[in-house]
C-alpha atoms as a PDB file:
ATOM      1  CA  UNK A   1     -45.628   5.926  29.164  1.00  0.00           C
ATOM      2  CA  UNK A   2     -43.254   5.284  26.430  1.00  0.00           C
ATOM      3  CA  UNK A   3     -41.250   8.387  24.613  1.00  0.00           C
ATOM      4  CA  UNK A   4     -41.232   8.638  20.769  1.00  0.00           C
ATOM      5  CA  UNK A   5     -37.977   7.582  20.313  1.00  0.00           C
ATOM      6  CA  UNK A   6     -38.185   4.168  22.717  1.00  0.00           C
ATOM      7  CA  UNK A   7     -41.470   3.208  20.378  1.00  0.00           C
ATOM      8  CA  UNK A   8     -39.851   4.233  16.942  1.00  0.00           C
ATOM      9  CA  UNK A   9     -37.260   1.262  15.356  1.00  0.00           C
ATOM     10  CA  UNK A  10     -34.634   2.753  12.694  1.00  0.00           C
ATOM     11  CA  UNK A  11     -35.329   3.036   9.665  1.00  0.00           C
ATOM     12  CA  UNK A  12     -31.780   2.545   9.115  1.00  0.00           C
ATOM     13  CA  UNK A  13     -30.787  -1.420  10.473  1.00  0.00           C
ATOM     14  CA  UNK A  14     -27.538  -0.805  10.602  1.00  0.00           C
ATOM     15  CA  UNK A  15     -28.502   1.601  14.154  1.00  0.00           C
ATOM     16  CA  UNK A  16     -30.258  -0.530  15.938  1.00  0.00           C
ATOM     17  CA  UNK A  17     -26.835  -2.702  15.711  1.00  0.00           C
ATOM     18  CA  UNK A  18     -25.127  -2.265  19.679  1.00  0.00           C
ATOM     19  CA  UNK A  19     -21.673  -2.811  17.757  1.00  0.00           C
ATOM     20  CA  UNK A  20     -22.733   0.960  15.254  1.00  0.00           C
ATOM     21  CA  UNK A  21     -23.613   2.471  18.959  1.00  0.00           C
ATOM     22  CA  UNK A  22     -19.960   1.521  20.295  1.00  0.00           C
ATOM     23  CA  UNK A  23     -18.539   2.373  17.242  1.00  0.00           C
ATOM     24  CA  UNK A  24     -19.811   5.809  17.698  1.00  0.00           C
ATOM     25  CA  UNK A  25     -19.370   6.534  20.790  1.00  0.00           C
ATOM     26  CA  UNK A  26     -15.367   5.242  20.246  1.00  0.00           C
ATOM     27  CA  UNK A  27     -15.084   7.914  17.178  1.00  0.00           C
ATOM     28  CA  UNK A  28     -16.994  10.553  19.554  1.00  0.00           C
ATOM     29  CA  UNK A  29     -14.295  10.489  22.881  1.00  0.00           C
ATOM     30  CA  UNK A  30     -11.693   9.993  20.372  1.00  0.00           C
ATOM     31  CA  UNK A  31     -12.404  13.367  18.759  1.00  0.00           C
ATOM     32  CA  UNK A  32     -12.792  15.135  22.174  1.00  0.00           C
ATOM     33  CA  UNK A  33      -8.952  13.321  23.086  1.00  0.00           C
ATOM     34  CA  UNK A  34      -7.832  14.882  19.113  1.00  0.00           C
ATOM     35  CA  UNK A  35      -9.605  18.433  20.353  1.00  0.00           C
ATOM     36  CA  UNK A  36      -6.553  18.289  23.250  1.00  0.00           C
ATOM     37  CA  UNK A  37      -3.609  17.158  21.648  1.00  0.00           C
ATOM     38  CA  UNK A  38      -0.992  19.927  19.769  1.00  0.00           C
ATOM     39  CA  UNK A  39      -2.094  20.993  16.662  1.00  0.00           C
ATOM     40  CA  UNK A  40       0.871  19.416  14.865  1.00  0.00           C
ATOM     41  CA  UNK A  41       0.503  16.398  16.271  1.00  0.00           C
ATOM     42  CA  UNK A  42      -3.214  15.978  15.404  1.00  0.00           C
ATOM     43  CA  UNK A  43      -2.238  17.354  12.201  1.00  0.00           C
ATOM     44  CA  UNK A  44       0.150  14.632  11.595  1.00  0.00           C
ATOM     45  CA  UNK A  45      -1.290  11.249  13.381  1.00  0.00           C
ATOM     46  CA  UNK A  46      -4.431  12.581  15.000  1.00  0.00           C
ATOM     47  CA  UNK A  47      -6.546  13.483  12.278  1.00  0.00           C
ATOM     48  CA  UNK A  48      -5.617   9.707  10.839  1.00  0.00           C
ATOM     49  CA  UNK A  49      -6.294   7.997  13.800  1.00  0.00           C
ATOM     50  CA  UNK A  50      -9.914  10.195  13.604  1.00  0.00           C
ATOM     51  CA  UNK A  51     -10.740   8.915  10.301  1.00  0.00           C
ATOM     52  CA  UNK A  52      -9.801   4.918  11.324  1.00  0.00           C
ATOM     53  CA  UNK A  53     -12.037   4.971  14.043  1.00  0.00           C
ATOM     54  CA  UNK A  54     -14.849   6.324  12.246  1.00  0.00           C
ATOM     55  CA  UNK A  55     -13.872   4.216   9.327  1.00  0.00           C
ATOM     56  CA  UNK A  56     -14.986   1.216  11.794  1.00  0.00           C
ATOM     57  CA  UNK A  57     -19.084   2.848  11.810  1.00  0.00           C
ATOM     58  CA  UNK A  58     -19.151   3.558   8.568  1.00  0.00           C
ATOM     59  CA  UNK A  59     -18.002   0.004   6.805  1.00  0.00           C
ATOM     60  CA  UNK A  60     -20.992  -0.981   9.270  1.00  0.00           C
ATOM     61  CA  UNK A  61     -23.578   0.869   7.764  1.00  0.00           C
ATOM     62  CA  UNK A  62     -22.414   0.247   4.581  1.00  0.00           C
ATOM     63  CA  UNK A  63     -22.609  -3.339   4.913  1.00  0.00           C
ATOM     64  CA  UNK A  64     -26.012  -3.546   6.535  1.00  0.00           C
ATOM     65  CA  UNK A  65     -27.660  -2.863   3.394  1.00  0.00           C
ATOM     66  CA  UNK A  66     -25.737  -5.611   1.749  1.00  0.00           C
ATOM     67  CA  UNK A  67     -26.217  -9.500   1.378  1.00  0.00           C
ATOM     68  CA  UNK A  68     -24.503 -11.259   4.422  1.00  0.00           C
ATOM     69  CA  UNK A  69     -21.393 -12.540   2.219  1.00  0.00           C
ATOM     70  CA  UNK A  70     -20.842  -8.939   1.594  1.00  0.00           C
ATOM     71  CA  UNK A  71     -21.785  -7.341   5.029  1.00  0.00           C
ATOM     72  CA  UNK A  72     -19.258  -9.746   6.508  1.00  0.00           C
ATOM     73  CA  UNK A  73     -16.511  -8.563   3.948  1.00  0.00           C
ATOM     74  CA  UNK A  74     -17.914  -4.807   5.478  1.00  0.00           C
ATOM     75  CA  UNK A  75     -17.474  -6.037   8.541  1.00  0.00           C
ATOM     76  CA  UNK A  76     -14.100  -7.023   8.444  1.00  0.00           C
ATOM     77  CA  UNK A  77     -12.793  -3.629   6.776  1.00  0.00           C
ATOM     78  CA  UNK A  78     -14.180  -2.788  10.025  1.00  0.00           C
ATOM     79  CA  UNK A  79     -11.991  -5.021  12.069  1.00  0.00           C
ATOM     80  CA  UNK A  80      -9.140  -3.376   9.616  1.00  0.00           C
ATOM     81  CA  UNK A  81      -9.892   0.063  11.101  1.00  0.00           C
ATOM     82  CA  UNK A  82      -9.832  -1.186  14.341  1.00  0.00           C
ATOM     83  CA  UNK A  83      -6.374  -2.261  13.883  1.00  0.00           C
ATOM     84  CA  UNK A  84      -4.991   1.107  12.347  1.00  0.00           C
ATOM     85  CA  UNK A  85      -6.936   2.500  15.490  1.00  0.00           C
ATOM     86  CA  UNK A  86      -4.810   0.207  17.428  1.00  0.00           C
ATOM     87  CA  UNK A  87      -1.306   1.382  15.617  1.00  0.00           C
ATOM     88  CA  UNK A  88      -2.239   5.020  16.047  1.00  0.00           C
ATOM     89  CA  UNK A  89      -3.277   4.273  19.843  1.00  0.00           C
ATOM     90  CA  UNK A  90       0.683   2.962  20.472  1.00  0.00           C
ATOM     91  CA  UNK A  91       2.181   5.801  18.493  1.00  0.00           C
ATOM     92  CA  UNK A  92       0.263   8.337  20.444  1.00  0.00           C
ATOM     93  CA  UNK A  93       1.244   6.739  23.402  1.00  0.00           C
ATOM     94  CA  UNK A  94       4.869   6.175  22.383  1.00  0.00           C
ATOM     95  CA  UNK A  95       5.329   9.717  21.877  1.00  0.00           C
ATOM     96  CA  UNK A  96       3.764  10.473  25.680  1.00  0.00           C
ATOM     97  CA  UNK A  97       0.495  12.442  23.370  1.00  0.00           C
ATOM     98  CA  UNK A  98      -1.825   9.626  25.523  1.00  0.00           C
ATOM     99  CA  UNK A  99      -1.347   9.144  29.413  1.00  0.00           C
ATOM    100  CA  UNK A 100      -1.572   5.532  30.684  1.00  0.00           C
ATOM    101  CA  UNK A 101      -5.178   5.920  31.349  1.00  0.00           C
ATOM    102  CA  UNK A 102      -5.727   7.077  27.666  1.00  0.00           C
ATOM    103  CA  UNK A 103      -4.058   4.415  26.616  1.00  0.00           C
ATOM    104  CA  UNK A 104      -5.497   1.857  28.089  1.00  0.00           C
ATOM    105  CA  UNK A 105      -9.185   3.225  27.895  1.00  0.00           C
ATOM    106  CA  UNK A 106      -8.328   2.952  24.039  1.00  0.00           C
ATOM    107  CA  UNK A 107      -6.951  -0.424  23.942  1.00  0.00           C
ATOM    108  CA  UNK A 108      -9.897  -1.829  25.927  1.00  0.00           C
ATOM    109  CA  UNK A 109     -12.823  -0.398  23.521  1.00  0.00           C
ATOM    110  CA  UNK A 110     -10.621  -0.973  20.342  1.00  0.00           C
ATOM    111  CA  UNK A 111     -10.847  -5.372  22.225  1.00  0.00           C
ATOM    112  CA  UNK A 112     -14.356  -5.007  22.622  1.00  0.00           C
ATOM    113  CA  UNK A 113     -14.891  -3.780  19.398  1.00  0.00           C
ATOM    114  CA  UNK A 114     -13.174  -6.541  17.331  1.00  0.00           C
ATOM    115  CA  UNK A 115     -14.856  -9.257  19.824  1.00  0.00           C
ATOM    116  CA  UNK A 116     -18.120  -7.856  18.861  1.00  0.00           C
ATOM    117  CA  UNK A 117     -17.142  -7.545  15.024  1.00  0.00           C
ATOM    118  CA  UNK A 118     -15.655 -11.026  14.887  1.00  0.00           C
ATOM    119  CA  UNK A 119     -18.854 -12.246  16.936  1.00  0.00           C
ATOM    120  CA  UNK A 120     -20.900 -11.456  14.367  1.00  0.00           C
ATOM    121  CA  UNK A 121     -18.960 -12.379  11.793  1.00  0.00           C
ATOM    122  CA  UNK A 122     -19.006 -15.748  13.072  1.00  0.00           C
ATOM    123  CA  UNK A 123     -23.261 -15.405  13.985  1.00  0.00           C
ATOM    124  CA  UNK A 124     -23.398 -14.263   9.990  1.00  0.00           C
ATOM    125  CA  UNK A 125     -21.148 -17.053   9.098  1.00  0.00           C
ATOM    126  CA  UNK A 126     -23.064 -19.443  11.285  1.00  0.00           C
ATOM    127  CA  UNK A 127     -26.787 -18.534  10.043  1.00  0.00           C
ATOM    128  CA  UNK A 128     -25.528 -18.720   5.851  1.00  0.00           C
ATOM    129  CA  UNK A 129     -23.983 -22.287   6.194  1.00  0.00           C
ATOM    130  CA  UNK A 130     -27.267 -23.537   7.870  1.00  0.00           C
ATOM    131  CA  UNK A 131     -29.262 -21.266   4.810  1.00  0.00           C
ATOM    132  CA  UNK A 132     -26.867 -23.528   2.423  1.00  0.00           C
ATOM    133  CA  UNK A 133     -27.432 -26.918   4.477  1.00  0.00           C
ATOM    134  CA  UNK A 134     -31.322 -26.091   4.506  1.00  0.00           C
ATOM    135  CA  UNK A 135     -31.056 -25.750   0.794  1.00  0.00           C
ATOM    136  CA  UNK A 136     -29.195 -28.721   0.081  1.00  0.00           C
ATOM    137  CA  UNK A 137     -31.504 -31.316   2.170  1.00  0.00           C
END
């Protein structure tokens, strides 16, 4: 028997996406690794670094509800935020605020998140030029 939730499909589109999911659940252990850092510290840099990685779910949802030229622009803010998430990760770690395993555990969802971004970028990319060539024949 099937729960309510595995039947229902969002309402929003944008969270049925597995790229929103990963997004969120990047933003959600980087706010429990902000919660243990010194206050001045995530004062400073943490609180920044906070805001880029939840930067990268939000340009998602925004662009979902756009037309694809403009969901990929979204989508590329996105890849943006990954990259300040990236910058913050090495100054974190350059001041010895994130342990090697930190670091690294960073680093590797902050990959997989611009792979999946620039995937579909390239899927959105791929599906409008064959729209156009459809058109044009």
């Amino acid at each position: 028997m099937r729960t309510e939730s595995e039947n229902r499909t969002s309402f929003f589109r944008f969270e049925d996406l597995r790229i929103y999911g990963k997004a969120l659940d990047y933003a959600k252990w980087l706010d429990g690794v902000i919660e243990t850092i010194p206050s001045d510290v995530r004062q400073s840099t943490g609180l920044g670094f906070l805001k880029s990685a939840q930067s990268i779910a939000l340009n998602i949802a925004e662009g979902s509800a756009r037309n694809k030229s403009q969901f990929i622009y979204y989508l590329k803010m996105a890849k943006s935020a990954v990259r300040e998430c990236v910058v913050y990760t090495a100054m974190l770690n350059n001041v010895g605020v994130l342990n090697e395993e930190l670091n690294e555990y960073s680093r590797n969802s902050l990959m997989e998140l611009t792979k999946m971004i620039g995937s579909l970028i390239a899927s959105l990319q791929r599906s409008s030029s064959q729209a156009h060539k459809g058109e044009d024949e």
